[in-house]
Protein backbone atom coordinates (compact mmCIF):
# COMPACT_ATOMS: atom_id res chain seq x y z
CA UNK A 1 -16.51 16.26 10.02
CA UNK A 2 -16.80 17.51 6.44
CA UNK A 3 -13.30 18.86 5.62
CA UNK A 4 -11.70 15.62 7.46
CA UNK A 5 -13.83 13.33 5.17
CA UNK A 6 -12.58 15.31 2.26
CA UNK A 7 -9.26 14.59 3.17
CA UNK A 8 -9.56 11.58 3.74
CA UNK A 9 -11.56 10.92 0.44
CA UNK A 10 -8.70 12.40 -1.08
CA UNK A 11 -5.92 10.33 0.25
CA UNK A 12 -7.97 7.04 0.02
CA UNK A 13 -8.64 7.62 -4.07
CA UNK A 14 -5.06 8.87 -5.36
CA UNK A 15 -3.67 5.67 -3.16
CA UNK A 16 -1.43 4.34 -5.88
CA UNK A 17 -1.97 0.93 -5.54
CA UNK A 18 -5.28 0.00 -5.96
CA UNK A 19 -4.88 2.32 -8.85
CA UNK A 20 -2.27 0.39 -10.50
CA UNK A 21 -4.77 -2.91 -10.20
CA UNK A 22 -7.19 -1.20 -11.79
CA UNK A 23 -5.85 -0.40 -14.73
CA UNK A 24 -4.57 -3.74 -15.28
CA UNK A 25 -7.63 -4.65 -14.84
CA UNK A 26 -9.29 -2.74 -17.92
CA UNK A 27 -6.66 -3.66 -20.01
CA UNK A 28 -7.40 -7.31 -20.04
CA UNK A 29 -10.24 -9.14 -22.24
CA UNK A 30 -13.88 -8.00 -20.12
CA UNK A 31 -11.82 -5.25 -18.26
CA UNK A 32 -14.66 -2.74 -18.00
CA UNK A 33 -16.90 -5.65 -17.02
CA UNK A 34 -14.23 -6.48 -14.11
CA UNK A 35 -14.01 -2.98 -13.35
CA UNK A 36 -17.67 -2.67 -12.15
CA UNK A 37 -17.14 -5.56 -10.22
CA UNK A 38 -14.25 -4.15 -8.17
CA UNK A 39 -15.90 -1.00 -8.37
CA UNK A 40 -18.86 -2.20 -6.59
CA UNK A 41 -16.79 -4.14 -3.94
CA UNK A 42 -15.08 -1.40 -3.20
CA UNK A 43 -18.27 0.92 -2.51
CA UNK A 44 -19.87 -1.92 -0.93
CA UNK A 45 -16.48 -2.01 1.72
CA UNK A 46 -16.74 1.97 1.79
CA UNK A 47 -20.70 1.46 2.96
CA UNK A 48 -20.43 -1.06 5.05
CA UNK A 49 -17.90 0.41 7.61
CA UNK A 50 -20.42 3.52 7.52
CA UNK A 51 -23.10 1.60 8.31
CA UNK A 52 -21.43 -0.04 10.64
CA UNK A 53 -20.48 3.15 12.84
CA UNK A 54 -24.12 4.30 12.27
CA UNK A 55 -25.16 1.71 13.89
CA UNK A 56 -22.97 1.58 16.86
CA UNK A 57 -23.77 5.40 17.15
CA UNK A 58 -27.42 5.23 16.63
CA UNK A 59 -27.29 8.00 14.06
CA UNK A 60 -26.27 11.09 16.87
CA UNK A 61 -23.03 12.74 17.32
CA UNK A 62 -21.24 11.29 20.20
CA UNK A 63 -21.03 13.19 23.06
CA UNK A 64 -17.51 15.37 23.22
CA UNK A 65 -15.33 14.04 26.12
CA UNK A 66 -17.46 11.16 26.66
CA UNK A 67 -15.67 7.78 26.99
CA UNK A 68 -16.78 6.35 22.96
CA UNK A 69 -15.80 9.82 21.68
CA UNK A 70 -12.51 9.79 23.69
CA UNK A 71 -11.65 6.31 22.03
CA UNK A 72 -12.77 7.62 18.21
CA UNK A 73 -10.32 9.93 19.17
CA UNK A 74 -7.80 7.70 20.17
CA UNK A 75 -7.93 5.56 17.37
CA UNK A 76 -7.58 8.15 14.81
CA UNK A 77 -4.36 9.26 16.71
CA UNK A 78 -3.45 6.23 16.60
CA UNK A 79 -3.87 5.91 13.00
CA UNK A 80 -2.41 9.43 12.36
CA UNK A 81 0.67 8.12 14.52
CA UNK A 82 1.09 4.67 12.16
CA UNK A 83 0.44 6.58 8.75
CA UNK A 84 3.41 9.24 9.73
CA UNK A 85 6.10 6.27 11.36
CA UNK A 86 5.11 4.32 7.86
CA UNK A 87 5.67 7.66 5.70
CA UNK A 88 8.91 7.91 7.67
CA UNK A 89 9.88 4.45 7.19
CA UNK A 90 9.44 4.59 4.04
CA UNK A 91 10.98 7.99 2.93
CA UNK A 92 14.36 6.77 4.75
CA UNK A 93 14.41 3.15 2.56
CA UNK A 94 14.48 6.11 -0.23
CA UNK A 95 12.04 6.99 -3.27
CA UNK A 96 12.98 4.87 -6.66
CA UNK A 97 10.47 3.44 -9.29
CA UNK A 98 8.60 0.33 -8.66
CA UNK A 99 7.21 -1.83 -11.04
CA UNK A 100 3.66 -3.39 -10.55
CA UNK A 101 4.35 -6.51 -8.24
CA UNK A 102 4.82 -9.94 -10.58
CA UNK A 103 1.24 -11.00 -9.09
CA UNK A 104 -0.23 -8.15 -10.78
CA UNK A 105 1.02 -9.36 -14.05
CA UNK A 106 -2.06 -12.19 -14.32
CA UNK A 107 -4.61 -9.20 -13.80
CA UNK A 108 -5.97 -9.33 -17.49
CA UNK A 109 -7.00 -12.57 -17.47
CA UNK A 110 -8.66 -13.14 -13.84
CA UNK A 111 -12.37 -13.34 -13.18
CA UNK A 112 -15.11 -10.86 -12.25
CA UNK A 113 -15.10 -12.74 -9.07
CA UNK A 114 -11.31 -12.24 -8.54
CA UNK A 115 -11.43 -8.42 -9.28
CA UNK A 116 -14.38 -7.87 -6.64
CA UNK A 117 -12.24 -9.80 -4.19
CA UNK A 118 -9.50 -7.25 -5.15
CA UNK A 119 -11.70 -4.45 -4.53
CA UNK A 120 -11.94 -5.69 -1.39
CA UNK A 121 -8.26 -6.20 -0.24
CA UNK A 122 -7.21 -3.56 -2.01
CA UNK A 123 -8.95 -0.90 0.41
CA UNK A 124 -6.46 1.45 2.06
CA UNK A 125 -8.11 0.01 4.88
CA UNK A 126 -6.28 2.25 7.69
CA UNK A 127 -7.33 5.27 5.83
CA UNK A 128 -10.94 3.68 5.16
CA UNK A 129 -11.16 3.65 9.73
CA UNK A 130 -10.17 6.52 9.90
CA UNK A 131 -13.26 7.69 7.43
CA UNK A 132 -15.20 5.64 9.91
CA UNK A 133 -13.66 7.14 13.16
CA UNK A 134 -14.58 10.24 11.50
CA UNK A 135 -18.71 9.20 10.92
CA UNK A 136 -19.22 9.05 14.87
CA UNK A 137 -19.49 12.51 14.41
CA UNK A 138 -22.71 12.12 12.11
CA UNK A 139 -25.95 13.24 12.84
CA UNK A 140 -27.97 11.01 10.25
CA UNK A 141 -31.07 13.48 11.45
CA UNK A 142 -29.84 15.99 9.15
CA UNK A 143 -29.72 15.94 4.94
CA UNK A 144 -26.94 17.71 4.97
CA UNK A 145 -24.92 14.94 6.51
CA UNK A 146 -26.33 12.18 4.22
CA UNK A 147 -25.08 14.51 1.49
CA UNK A 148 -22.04 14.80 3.26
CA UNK A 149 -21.51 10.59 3.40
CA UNK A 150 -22.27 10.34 0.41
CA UNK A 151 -20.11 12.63 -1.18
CA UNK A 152 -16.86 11.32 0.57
CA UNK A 153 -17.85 7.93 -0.37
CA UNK A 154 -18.36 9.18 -4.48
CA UNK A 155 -14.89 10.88 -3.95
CA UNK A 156 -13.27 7.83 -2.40
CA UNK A 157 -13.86 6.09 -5.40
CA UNK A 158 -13.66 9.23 -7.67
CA UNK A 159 -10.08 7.95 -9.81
CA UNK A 160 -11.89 4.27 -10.11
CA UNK A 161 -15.15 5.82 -11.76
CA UNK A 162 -12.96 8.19 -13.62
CA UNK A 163 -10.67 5.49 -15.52
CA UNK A 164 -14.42 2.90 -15.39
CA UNK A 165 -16.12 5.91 -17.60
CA UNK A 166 -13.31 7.11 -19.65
CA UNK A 167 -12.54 3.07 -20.51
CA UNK A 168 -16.01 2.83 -21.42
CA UNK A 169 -16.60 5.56 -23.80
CA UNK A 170 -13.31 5.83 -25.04
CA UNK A 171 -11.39 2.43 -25.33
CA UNK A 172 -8.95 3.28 -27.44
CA UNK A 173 -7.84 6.76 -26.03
CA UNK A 174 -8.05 5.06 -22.75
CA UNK A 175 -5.63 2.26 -23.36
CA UNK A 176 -2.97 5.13 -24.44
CA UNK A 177 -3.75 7.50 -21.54
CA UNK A 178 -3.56 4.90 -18.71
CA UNK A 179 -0.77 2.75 -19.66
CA UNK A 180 1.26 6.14 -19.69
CA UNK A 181 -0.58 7.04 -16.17
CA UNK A 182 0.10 3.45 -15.14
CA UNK A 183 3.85 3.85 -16.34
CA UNK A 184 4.09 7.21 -13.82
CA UNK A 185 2.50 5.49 -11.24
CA UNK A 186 4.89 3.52 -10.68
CA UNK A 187 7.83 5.88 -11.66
CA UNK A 188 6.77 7.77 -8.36
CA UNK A 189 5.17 5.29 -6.20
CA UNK A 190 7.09 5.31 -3.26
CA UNK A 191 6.69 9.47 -3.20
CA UNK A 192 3.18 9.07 -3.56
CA UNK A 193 2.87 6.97 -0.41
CA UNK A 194 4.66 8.90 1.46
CA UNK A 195 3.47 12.00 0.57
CA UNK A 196 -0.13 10.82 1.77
CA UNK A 197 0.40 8.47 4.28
CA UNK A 198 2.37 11.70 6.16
CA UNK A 199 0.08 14.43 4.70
CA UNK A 200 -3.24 12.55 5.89
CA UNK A 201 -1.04 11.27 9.09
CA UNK A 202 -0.31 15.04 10.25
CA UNK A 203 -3.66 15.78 10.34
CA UNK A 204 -5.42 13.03 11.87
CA UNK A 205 -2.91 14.09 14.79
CA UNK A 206 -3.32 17.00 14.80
CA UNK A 207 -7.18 17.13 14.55
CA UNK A 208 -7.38 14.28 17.39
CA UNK A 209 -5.02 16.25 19.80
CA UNK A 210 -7.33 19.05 19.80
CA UNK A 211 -9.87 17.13 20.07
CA UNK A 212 -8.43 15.54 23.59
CA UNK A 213 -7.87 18.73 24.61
CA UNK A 214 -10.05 20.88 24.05
């Protein structure tokens, strides 16, 4: 359970998008203000699907070849099987640079409100089940697993809290540094999704096929 919700912490925080948003969103007027607000919206997203499967799970591992672990199973197939068609998709279209959609344009001057609602619908949110389809595996009996949540939830959000901090103590070195990370961004967008929708893709197959199995 560990090394997949590395992974997958991995993939969700270098997604490019919600990346892009952000730092739009500290270069406006009150951007590291807005920033804690998506900030927490997105943790609060991250929690709540973790909670969630807690929940539904009790707090114990499911039981392997039992009919809920079968479908955890299935579904992260499932979402291996969509992240690798979409990584296809997309590599075929072919890789060129994409600006930041025109709606992004209006992100310096939107509310705190507006930036928590983006730090809601910005969520990779097929990566973010597959975190969750990943947590029936969690035995919340254990501090080693609470560790465990809680450090693929602090990497999840790791590039957020990175660009949050560095905005915060360093404004003006900030503004230089992203804008240029912003420009790259979108210079290599489309590789970037590709590159993890197949990378993360491969191995949620592969990890639920042995799974099924086994």
């Amino acid at each position: 359970m560990v090394l997949d919700l590395i992974i997958i912490g991995l993939a969700i925080t270098l997604g490019p998008l919600h990346n892009t948003a952000f730092i739009l969103l500290l270069s406006g007027p009150g951007g590291v203000r807005k920033g804690v607000a998506f900030i927490l919206a997105w943790l609060v997203c991250l929690v709540v699907v973790i909670a969630a499967v807690v929940l539904l799970t009790g707090g114990k591992p499911l039981i392997h070849k039992s009919a809920p672990s079968t479908v955890a199973l299935a579904l992260k197939l499932l979402l291996g099987l969509g992240m690798v068609l979409y990584a296809e998709r997309k590599r075929r279209r072919g890789a060129k640079p994409r600006p930041s959609p025109k709606r992004f344009a209006r992100l310096d001057n939107v509310s705190g409100w507006f930036a928590a609602a983006l730090g809601i619908l910005l969520q990779p949110w097929a990566m973010v089940a597959a975190g969750g389809a990943t947590v029936v595996q969690a035995n919340m009996s254990s501090l080693a697993t609470y560790l465990a949540l809680i450090g693929y939830v602090l990497l999840a959000t790791s590039s957020l809290l990175a660009m949050e901090l560095y905005t915060t103590f360093r404004p003006t070195a900030a503004a230089t540094t992203l804008s240029g990370l912003r420009a790259w961004i979108e210079g290599h967008q489309d590789q970037a999704i590709v590159s993890l929708s197949l990378l993360l893709g491969l191995w949620l197959v592969g990890q639920s096929l042995y799974g099924l199995v086994s």
